[in-house]
PDB file of N, CA and C in Angstrom:
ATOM      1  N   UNK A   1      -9.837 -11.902   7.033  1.00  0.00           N
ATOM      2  CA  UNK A   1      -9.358 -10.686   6.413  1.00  0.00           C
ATOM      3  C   UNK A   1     -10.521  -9.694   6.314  1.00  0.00           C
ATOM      4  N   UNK A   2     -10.123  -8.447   6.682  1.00  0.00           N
ATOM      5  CA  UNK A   2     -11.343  -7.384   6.514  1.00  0.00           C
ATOM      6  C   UNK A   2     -10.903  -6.604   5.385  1.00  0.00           C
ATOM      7  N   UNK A   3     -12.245  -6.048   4.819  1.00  0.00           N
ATOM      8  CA  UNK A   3     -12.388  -5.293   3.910  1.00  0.00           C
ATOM      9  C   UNK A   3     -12.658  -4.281   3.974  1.00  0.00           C
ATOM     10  N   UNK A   4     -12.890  -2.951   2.977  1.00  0.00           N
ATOM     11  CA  UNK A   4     -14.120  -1.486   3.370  1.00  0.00           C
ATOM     12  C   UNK A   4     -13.577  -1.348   1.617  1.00  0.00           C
ATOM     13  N   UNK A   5     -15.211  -0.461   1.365  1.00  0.00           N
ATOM     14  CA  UNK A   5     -15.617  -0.122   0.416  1.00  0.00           C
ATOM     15  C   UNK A   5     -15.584   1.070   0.065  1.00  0.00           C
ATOM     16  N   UNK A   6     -14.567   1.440  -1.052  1.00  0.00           N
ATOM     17  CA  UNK A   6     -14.459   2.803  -1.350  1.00  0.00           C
ATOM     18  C   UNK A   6     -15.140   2.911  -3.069  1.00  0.00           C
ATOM     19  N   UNK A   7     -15.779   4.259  -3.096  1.00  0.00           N
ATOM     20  CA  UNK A   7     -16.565   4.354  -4.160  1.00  0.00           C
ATOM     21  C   UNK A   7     -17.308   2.802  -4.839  1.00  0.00           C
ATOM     22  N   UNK A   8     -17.994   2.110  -3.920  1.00  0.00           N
ATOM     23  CA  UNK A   8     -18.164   0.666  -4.465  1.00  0.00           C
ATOM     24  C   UNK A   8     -16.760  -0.144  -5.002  1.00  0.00           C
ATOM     25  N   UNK A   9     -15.647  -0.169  -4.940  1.00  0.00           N
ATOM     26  CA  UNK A   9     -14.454  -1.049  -4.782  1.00  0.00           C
ATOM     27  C   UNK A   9     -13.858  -1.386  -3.795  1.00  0.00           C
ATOM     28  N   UNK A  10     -13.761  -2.698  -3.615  1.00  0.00           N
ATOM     29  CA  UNK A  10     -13.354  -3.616  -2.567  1.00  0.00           C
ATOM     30  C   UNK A  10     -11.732  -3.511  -2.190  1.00  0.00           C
ATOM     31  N   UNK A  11     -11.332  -3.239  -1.422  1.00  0.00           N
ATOM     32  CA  UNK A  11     -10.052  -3.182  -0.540  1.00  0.00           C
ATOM     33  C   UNK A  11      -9.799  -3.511   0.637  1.00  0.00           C
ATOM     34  N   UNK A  12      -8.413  -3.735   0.781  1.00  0.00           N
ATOM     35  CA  UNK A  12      -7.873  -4.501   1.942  1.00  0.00           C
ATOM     36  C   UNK A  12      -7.838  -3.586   3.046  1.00  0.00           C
ATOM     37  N   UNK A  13      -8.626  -3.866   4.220  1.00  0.00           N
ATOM     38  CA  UNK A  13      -8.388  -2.716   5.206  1.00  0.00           C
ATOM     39  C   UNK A  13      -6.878  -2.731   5.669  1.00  0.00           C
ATOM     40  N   UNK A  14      -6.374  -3.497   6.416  1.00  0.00           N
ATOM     41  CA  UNK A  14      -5.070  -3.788   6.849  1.00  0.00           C
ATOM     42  C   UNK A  14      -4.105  -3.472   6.279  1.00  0.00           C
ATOM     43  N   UNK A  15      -4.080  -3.324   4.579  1.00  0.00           N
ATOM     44  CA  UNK A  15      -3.099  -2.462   3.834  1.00  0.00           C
ATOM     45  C   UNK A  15      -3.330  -1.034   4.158  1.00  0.00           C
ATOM     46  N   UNK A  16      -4.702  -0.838   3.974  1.00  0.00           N
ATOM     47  CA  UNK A  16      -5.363   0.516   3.795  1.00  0.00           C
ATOM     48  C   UNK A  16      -4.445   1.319   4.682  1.00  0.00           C
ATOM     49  N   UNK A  17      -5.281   0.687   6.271  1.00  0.00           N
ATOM     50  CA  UNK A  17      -4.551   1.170   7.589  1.00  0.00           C
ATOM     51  C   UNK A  17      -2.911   1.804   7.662  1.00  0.00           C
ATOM     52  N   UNK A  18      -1.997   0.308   7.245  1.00  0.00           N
ATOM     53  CA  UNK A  18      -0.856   0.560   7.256  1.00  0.00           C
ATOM     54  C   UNK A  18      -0.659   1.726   6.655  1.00  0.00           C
ATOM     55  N   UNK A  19      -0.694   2.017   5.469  1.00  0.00           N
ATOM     56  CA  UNK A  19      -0.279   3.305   4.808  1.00  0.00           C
ATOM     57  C   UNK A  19      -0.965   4.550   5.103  1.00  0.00           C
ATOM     58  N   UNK A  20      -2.135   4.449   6.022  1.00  0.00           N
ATOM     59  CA  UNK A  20      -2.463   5.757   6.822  1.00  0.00           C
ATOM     60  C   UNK A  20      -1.568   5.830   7.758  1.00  0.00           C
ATOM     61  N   UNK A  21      -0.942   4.810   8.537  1.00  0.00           N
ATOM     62  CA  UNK A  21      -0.247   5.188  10.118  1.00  0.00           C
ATOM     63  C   UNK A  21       1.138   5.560   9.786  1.00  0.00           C
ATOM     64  N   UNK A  22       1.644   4.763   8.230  1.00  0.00           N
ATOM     65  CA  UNK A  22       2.958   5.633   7.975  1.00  0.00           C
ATOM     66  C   UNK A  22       2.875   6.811   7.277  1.00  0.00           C
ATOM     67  N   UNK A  23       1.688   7.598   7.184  1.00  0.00           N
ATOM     68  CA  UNK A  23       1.369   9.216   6.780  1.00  0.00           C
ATOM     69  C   UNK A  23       0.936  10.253   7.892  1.00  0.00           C
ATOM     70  N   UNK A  24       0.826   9.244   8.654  1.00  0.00           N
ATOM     71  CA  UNK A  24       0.535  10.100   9.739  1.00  0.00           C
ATOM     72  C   UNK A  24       1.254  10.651  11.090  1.00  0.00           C
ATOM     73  N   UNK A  25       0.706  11.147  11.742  1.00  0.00           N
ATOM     74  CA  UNK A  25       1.674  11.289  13.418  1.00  0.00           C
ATOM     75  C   UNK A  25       3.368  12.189  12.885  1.00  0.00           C
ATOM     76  N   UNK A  26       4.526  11.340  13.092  1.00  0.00           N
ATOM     77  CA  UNK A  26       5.506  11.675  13.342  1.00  0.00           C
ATOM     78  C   UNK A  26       6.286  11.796  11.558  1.00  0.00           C
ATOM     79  N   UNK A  27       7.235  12.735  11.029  1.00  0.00           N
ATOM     80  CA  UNK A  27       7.484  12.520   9.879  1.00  0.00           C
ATOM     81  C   UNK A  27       6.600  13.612   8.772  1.00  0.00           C
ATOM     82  N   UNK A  28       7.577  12.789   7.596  1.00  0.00           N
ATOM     83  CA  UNK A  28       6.900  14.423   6.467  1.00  0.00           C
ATOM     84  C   UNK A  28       5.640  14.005   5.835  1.00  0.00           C
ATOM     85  N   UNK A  29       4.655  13.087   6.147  1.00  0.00           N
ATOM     86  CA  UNK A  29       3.509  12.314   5.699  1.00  0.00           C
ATOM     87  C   UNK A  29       3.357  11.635   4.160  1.00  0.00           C
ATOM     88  N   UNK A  30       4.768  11.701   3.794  1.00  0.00           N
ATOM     89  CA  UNK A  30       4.998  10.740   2.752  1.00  0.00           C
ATOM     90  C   UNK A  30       5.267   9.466   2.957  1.00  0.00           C
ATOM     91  N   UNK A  31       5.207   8.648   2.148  1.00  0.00           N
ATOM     92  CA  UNK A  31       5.661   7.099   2.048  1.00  0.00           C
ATOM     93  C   UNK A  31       7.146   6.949   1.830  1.00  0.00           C
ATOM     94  N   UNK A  32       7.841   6.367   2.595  1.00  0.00           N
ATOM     95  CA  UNK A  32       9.698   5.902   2.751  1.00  0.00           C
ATOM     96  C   UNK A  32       9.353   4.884   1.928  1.00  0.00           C
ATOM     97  N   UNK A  33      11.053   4.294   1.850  1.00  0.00           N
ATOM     98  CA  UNK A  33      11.044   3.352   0.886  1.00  0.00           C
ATOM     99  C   UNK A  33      11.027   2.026   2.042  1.00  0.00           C
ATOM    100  N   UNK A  34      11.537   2.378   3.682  1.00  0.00           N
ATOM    101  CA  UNK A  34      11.412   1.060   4.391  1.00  0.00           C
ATOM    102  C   UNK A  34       9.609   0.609   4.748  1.00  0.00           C
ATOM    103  N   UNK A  35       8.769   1.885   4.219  1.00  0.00           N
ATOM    104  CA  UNK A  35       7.551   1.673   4.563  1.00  0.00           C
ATOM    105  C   UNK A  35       6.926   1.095   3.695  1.00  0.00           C
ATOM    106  N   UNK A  36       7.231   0.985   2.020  1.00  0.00           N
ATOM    107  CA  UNK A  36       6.680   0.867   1.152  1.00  0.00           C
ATOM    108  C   UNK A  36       7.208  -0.782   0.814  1.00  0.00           C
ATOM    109  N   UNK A  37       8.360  -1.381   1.170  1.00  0.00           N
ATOM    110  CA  UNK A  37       8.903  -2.798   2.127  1.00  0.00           C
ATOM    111  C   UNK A  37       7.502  -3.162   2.864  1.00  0.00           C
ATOM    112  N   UNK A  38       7.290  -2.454   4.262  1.00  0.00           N
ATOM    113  CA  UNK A  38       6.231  -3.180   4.914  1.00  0.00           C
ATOM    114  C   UNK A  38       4.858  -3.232   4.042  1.00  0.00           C
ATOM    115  N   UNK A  39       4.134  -2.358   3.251  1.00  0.00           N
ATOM    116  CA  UNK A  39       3.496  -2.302   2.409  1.00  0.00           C
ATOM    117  C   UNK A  39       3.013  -3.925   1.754  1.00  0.00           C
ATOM    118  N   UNK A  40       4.367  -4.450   0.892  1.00  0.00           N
ATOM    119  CA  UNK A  40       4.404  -5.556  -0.257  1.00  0.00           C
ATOM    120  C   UNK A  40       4.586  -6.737   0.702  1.00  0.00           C
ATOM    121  N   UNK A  41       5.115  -6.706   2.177  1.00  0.00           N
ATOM    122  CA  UNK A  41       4.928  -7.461   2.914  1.00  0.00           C
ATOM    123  C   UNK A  41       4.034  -7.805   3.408  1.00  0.00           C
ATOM    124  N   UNK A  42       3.367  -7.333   4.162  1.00  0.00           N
ATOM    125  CA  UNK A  42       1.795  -7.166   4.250  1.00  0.00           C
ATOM    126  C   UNK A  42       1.367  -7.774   2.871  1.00  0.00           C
ATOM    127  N   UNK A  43       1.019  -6.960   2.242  1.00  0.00           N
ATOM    128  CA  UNK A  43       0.288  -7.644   1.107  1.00  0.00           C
ATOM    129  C   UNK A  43       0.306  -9.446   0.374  1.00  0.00           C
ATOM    130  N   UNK A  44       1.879  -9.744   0.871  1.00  0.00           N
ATOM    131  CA  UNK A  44       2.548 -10.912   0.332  1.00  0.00           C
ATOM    132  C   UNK A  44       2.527 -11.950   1.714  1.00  0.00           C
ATOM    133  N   UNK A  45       1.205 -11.720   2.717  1.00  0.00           N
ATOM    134  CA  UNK A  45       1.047 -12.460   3.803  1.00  0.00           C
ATOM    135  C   UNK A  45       0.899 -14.138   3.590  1.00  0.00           C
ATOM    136  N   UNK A  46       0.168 -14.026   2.658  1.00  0.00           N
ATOM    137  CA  UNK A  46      -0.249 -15.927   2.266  1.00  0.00           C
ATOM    138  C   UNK A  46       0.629 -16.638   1.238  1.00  0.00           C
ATOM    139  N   UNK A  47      -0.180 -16.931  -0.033  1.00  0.00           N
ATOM    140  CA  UNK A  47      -0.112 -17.418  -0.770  1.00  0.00           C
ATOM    141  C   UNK A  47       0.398 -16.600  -2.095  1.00  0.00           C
ATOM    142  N   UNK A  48       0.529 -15.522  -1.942  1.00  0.00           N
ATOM    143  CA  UNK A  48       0.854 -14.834  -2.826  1.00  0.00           C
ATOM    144  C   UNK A  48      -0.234 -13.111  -2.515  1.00  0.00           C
ATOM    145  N   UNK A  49       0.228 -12.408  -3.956  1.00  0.00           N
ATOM    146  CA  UNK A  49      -0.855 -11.125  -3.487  1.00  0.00           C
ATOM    147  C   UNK A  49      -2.320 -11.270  -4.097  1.00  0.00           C
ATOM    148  N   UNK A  50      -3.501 -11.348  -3.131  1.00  0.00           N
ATOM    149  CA  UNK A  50      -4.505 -11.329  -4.428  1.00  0.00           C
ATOM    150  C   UNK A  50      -4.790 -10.038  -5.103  1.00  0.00           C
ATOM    151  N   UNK A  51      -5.912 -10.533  -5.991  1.00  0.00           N
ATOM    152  CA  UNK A  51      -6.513  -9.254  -6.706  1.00  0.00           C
ATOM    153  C   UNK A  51      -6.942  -7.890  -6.392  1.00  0.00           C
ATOM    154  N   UNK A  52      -7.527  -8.381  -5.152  1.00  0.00           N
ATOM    155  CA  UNK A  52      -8.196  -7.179  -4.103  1.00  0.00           C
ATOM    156  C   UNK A  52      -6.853  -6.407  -3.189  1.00  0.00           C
ATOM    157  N   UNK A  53      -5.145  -7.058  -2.974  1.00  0.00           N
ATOM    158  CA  UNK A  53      -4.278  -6.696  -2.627  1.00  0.00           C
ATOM    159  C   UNK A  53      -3.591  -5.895  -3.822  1.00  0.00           C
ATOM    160  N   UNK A  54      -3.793  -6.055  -4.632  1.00  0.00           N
ATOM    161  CA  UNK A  54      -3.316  -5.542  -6.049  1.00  0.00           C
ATOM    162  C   UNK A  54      -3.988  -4.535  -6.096  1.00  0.00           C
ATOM    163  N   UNK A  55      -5.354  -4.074  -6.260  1.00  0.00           N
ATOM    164  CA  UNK A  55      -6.339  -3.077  -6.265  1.00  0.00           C
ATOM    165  C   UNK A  55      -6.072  -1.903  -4.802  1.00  0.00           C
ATOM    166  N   UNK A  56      -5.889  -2.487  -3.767  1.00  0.00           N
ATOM    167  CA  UNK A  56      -5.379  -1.874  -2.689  1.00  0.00           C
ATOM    168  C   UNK A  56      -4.141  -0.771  -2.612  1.00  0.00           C
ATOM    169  N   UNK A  57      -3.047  -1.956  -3.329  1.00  0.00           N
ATOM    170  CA  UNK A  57      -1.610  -1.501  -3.501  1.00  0.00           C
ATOM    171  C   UNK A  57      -2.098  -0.279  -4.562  1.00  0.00           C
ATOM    172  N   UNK A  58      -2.877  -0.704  -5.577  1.00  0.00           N
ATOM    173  CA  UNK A  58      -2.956   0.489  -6.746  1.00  0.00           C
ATOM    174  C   UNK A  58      -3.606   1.867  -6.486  1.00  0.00           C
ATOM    175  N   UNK A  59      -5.195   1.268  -5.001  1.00  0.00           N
ATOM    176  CA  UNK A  59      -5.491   2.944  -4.635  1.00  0.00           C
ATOM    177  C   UNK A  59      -4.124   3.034  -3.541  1.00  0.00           C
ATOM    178  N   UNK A  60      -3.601   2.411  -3.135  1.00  0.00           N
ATOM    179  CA  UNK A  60      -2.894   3.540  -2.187  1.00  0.00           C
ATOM    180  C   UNK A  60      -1.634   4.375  -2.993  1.00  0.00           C
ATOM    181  N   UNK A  61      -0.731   3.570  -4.611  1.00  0.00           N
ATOM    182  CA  UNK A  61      -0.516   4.199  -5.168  1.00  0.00           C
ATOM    183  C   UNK A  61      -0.413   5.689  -5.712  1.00  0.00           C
ATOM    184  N   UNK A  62      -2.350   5.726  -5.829  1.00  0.00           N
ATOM    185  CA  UNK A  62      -3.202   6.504  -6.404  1.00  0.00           C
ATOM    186  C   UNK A  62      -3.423   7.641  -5.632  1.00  0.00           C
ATOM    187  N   UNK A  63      -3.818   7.463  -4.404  1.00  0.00           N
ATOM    188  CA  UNK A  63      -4.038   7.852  -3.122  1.00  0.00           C
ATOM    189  C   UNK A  63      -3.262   8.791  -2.084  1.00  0.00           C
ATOM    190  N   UNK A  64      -2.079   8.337  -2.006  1.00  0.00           N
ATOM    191  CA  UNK A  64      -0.919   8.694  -0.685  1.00  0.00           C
ATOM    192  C   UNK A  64       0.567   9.286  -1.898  1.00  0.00           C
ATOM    193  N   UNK A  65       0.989  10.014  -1.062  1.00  0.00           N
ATOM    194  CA  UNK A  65       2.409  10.639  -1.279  1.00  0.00           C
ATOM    195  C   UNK A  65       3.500   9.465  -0.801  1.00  0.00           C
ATOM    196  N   UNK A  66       4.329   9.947  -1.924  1.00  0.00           N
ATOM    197  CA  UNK A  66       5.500   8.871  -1.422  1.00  0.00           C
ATOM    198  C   UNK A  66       6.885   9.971  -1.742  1.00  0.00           C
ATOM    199  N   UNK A  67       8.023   9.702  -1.507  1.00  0.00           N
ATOM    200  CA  UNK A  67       9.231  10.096  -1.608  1.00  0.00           C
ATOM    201  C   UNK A  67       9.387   9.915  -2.454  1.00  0.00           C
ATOM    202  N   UNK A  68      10.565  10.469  -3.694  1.00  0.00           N
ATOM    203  CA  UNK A  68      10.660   9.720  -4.897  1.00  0.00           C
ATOM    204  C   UNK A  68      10.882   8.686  -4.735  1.00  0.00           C
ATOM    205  N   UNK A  69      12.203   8.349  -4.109  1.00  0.00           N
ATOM    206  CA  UNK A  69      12.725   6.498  -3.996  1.00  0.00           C
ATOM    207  C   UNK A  69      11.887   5.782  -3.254  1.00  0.00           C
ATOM    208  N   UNK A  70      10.717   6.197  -2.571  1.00  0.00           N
ATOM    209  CA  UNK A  70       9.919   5.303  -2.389  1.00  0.00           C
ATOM    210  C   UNK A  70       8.996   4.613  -3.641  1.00  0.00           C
ATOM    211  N   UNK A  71       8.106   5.706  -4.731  1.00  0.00           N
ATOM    212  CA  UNK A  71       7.332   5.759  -5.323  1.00  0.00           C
ATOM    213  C   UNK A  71       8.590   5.023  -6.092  1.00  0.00           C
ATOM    214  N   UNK A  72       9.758   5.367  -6.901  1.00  0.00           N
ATOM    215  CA  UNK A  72      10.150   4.310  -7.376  1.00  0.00           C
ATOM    216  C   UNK A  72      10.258   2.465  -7.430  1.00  0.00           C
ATOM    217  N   UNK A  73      10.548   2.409  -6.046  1.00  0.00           N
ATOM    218  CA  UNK A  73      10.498   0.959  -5.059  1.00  0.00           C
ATOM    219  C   UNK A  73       9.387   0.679  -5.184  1.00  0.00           C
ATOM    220  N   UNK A  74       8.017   1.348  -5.148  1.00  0.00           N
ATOM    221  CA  UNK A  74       6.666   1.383  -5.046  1.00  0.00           C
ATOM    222  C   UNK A  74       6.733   0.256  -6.759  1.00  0.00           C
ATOM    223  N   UNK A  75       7.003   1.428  -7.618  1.00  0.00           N
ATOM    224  CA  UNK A  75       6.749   0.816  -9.037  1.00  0.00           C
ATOM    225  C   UNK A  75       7.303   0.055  -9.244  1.00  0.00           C
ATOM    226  N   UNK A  76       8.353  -1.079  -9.319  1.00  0.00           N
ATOM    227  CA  UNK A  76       9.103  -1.394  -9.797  1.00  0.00           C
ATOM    228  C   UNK A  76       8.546  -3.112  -8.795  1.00  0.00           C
ATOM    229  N   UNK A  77       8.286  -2.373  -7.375  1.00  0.00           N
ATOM    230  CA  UNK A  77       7.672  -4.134  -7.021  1.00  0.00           C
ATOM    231  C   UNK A  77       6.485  -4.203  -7.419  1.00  0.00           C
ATOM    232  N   UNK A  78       5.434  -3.269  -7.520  1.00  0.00           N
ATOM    233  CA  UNK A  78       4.204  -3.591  -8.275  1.00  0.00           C
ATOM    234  C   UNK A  78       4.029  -4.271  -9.798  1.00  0.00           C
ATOM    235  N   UNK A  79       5.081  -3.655 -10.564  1.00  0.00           N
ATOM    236  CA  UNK A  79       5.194  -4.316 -11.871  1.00  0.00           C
ATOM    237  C   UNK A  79       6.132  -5.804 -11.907  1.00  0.00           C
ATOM    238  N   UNK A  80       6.406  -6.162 -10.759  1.00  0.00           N
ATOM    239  CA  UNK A  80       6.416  -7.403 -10.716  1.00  0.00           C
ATOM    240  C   UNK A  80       5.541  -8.344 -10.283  1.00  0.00           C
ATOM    241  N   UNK A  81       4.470  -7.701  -9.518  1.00  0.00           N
ATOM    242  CA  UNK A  81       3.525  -8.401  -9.177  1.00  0.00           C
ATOM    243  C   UNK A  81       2.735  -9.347 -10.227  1.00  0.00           C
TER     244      UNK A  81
END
């Protein structure tokens, strides 16, 4: 698994990525709700999500535009995490 370091905090590149390529190119550069699905999937690759997938999910939260019903879908699987 690779990492990169933003402001000295550790994150998942491979999440990172994903949610740049669904902001980018084709579309209104927000987050969908079928993207924000691949998102928790990704993240939910192993054994569960770790800490550093949690921190990831929270800058890209923080980070990226979403649709409302995405950012809803967004919250609602994070607070189950």
């Amino acid at each position: 698994m690779a990492y990169v370091s933003i402001d000295g905090e550790k994150y998942e590149k491979e999440l990172l990525e994903l949610a740049k390529e669904h902001t980018t190119g084709k579309g209104e550069g927000k987050l969908s709700k079928d993207e924000v699905a691949d998102l928790f999937k990704s993240a939910n690759d192993g054994q569960g999500v770790t800490d550093i997938e949690k921190a990831t999910l929270a800058y890209i939260r923080a980070n990226f535009e979403f649709t409302s019903a995405a950012a809803k879908d967004f919250d609602e699987a994070f607070s189950a995490l």
